[in-house]
C-alpha atoms as a PDB file:
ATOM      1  CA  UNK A   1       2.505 -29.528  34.609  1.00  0.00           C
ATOM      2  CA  UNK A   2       3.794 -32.916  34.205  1.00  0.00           C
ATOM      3  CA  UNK A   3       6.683 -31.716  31.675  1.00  0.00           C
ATOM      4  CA  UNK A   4       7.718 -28.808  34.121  1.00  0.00           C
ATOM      5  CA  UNK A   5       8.495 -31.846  37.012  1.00  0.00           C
ATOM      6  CA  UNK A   6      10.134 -33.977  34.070  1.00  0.00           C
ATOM      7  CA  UNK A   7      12.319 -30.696  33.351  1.00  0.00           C
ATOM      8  CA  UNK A   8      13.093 -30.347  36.989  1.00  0.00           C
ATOM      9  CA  UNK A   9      13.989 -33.252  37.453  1.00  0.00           C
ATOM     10  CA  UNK A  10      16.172 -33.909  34.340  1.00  0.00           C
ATOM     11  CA  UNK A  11      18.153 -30.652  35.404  1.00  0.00           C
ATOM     12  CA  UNK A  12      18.953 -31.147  38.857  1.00  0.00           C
ATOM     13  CA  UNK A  13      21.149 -33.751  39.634  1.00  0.00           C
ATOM     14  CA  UNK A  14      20.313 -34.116  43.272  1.00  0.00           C
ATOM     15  CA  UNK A  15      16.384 -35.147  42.069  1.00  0.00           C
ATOM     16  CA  UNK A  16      17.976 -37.490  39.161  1.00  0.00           C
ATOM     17  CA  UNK A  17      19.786 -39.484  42.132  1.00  0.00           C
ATOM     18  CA  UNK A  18      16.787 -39.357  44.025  1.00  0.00           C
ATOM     19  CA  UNK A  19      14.977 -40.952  41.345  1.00  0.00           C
ATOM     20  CA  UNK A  20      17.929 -43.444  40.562  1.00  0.00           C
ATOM     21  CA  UNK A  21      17.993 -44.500  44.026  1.00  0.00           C
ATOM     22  CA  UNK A  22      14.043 -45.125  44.100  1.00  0.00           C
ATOM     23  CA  UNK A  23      14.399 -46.745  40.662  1.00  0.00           C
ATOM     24  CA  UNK A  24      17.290 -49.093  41.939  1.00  0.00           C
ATOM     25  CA  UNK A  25      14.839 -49.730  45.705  1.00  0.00           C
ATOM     26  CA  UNK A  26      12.095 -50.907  43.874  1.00  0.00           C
ATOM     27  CA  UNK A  27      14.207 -53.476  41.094  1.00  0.00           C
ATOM     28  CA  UNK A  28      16.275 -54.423  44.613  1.00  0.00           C
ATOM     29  CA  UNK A  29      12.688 -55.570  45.944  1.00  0.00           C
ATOM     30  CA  UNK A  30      11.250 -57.111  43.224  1.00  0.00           C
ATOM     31  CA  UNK A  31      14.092 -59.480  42.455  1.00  0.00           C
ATOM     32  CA  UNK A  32      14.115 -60.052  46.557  1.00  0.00           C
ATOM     33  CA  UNK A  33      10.493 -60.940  46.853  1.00  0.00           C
ATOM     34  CA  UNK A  34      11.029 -63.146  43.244  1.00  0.00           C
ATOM     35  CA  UNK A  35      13.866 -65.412  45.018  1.00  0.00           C
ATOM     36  CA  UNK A  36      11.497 -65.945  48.113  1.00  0.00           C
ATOM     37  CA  UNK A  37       8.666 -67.183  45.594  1.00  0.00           C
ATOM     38  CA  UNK A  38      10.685 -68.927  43.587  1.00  0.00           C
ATOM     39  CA  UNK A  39      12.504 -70.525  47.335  1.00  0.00           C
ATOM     40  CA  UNK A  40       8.812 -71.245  48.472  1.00  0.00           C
ATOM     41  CA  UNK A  41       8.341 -73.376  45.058  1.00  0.00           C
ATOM     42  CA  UNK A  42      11.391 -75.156  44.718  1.00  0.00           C
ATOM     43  CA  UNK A  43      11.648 -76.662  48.700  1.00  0.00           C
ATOM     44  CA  UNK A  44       8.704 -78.734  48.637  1.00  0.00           C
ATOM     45  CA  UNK A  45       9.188 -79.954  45.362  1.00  0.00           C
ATOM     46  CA  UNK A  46      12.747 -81.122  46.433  1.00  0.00           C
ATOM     47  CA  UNK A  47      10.900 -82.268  49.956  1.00  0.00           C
ATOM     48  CA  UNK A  48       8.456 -84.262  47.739  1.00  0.00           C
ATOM     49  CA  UNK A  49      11.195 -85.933  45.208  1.00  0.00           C
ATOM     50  CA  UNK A  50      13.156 -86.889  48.235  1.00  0.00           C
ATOM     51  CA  UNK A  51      10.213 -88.284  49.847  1.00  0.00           C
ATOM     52  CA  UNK A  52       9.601 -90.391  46.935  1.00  0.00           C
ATOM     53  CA  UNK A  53      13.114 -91.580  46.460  1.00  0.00           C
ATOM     54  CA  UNK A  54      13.526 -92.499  50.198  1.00  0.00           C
ATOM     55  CA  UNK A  55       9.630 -94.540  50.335  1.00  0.00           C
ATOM     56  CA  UNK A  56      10.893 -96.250  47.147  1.00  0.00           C
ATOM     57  CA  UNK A  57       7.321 -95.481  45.763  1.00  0.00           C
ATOM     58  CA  UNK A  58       7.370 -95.389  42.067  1.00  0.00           C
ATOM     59  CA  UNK A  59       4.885 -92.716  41.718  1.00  0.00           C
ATOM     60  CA  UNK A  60       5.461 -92.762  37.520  1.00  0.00           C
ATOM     61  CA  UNK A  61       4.032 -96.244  37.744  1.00  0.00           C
ATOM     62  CA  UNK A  62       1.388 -95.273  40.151  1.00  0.00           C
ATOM     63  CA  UNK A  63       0.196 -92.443  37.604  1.00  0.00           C
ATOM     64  CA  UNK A  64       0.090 -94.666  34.414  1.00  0.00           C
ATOM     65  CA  UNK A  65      -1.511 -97.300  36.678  1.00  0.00           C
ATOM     66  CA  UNK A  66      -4.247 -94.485  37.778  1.00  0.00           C
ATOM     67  CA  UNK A  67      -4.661 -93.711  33.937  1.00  0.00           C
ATOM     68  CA  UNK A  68      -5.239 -96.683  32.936  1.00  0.00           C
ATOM     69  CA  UNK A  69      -8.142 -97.016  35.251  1.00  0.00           C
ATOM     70  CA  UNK A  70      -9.758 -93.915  34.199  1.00  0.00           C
ATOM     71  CA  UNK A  71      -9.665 -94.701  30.767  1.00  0.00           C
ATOM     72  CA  UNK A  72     -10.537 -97.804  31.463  1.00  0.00           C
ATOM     73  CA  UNK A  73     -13.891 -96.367  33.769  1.00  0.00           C
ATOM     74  CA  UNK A  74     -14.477 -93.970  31.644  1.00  0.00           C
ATOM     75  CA  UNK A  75     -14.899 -96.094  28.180  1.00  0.00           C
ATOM     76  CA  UNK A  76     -17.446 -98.475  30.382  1.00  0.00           C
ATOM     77  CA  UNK A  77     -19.501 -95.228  31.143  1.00  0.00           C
ATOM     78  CA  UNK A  78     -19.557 -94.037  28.003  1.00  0.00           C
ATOM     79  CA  UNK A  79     -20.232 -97.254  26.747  1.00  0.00           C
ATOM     80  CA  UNK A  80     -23.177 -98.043  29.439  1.00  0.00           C
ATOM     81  CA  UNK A  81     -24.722 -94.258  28.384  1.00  0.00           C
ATOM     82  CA  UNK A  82     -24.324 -95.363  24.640  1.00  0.00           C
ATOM     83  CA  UNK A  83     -26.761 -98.106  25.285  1.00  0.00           C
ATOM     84  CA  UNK A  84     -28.814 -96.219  27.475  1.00  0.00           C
ATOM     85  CA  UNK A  85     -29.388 -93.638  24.845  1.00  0.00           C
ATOM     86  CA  UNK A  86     -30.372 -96.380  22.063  1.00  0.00           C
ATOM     87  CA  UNK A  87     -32.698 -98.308  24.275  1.00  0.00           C
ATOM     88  CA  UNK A  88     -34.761 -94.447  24.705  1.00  0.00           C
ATOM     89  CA  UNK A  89     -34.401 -93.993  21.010  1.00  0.00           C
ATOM     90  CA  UNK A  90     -36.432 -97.531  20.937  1.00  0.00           C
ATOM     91  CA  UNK A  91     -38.949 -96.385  23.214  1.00  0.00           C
ATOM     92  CA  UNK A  92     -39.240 -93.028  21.545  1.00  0.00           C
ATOM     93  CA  UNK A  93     -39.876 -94.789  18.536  1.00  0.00           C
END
């Protein structure tokens, strides 16, 4: 069934241009809907760096600042559990 279409279509050339021209349609779209995605990702990452660059924010600063913090939280909580845990471990005992 499926080889008698492939052998129809192989040997007429009207169905082989046909298929050519749906073949060519669909990569045409593709590649069309692909520069629209990749447009929608690229403008407001320009939009944002600009932003940046015109407020004179130094948003790498502002990150490692940020970090800093959260390590800095986070060690005191783990810390604070840490001695939670051993005063239980007393009282357990």
């Amino acid at each position: 069934m499926i080889t008698d279409i492939y052998l129809t279509i192989i040997n007429e050339p009207l169905y082989i241009s046909g298929v050519v021209l749906i073949f060519i349609l669909t990569v045409f779209s593709l590649i069309k809907k692909l520069v629209k995605f990749t447009i929608v990702l690229i403008v407001p990452c320009v939009l944002f760096v600009g932003y940046i660059y015109n407020t004179g924010q130094d948003s790498l600063g502002s990150a490692e600042k940020n970090f800093k913090n959260v390590s800095k939280k986070t060690e005191e909580a783990v810390e604070a559990g840490k001695k939670k845990l051993k005063e239980l471990e007393k009282k357990l005992d």
